[in-house]
Protein backbone atom coordinates (compact mmCIF):
# COMPACT_ATOMS: atom_id res chain seq x y z
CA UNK A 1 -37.61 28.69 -38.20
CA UNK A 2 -35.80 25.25 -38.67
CA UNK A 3 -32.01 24.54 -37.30
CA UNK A 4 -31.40 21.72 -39.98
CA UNK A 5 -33.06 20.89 -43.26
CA UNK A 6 -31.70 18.06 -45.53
CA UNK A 7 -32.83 17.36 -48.98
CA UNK A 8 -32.37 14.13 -51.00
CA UNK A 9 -32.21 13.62 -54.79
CA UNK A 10 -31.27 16.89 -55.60
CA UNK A 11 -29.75 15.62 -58.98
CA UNK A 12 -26.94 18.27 -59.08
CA UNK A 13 -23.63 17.77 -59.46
CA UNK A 14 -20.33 20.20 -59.60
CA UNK A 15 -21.31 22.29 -62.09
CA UNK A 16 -23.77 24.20 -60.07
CA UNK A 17 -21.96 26.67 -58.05
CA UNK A 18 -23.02 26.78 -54.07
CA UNK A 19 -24.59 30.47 -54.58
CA UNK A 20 -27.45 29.19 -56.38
CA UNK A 21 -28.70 27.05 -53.16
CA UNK A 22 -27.57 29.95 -50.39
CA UNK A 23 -29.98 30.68 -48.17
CA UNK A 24 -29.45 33.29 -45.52
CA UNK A 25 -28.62 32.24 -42.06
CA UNK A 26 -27.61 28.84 -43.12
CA UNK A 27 -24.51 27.12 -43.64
CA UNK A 28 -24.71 24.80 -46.61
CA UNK A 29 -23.11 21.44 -46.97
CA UNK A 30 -23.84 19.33 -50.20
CA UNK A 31 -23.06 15.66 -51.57
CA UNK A 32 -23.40 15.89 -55.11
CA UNK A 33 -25.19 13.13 -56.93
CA UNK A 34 -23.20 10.33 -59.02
CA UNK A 35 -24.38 9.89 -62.29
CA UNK A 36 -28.03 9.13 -62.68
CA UNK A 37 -29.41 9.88 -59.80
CA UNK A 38 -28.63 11.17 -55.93
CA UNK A 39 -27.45 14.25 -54.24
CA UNK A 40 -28.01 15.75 -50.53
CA UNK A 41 -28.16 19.22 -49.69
CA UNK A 42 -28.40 20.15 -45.91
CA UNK A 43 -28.60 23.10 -44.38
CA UNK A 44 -27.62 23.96 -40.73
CA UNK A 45 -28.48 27.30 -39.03
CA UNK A 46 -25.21 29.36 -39.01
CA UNK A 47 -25.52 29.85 -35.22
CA UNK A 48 -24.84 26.01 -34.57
CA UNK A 49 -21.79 24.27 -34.71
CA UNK A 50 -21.41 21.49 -37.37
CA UNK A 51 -18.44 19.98 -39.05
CA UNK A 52 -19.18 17.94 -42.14
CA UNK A 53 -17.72 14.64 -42.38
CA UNK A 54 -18.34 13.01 -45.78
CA UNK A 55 -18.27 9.06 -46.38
CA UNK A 56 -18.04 6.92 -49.68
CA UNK A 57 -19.07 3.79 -48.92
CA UNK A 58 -19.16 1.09 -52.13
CA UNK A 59 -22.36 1.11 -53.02
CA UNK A 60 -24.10 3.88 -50.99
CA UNK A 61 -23.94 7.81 -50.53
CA UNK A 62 -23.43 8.92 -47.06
CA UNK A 63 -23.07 12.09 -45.44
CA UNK A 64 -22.50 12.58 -41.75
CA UNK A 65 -22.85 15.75 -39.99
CA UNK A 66 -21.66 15.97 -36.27
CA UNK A 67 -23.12 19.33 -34.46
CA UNK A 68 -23.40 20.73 -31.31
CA UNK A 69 -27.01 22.43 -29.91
CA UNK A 70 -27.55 22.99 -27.02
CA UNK A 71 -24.71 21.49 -25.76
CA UNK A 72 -25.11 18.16 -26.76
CA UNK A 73 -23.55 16.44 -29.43
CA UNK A 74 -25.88 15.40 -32.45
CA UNK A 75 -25.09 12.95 -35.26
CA UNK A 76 -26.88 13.70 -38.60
CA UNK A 77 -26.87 10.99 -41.55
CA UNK A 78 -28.00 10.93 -44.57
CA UNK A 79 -28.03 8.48 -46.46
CA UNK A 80 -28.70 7.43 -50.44
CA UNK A 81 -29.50 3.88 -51.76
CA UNK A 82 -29.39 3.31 -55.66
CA UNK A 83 -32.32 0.95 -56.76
CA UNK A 84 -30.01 -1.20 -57.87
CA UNK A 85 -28.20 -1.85 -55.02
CA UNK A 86 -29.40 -5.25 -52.36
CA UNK A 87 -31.10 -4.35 -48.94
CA UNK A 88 -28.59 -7.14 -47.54
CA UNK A 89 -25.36 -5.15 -48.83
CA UNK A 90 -26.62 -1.63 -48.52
CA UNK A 91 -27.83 -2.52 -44.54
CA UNK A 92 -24.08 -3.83 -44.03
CA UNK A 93 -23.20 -0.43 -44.98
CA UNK A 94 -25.55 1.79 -43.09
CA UNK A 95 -24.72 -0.72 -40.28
CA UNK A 96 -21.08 0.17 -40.16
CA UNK A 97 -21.67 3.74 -40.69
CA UNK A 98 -24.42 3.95 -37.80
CA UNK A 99 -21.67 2.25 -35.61
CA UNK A 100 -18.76 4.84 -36.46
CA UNK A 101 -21.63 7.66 -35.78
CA UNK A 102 -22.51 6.58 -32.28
CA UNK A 103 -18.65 6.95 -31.66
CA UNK A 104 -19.21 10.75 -32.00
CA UNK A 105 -22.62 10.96 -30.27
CA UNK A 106 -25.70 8.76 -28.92
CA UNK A 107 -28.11 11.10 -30.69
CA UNK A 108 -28.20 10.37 -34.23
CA UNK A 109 -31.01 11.49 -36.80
CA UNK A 110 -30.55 9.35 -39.63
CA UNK A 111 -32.99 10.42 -42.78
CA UNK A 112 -32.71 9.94 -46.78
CA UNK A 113 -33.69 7.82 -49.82
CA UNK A 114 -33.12 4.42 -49.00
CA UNK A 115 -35.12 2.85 -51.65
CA UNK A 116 -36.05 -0.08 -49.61
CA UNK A 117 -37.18 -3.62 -51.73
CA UNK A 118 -39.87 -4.69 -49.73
CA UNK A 119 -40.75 -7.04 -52.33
């Protein structure tokens, strides 16, 4: 059994209602997608402490979970690129975010769709 599970591009937005991603056990915590593309789900066993702390950033989606296991503090990010969006502007971002997350914890799991240009 896993304690945390994120998802990326889940493509839903506001209009689907929380029940219809519930899964037992698990406390949910969701960044909806912006039009055409995005979304996180993540899901955190309901027997470990976790405060969701949502960020905005200009051109990226980032979410930011701080939890406690074990009794240690854990950062969680996820984090959403657009296509669209430069490597140079969207690595300021995660940067900055990264730095504001190791304020809370020097454990940090940072996963999503970052939609790097390697080209």
């Amino acid at each position: 059994m896993c304690n945390i599970l994120t998802i990326q591009e889940t493509k839903i937005d506001q209009t689907y209602p929380n029940s219809q991603f519930q899964v037992e056990n698990y406390k949910l915590y969701r960044n909806d997608r912006i039009k055409g593309g995005g979304g996180i789900l993540v899901y955190v066993r309901d027997n470990i402490c976790c405060s969701q702390k949502e960020k905005i950033w200009t051109v990226a989606r980032v979410y930011f979970a701080g939890c406690y296991m074990n009794n240690r503090r854990i950062a969680i990010l996820c984090a959403y690129k657009p296509p669209a969006v430069d490597n140079a502007t969207f690595s300021k971002e995660l940067s900055t975010m990264l730095d504001e997350v190791l304020s809370f914890s020097d454990t940090v799991i940072c996963i999503g769709d970052l939609n790097p240009d390697i080209l």
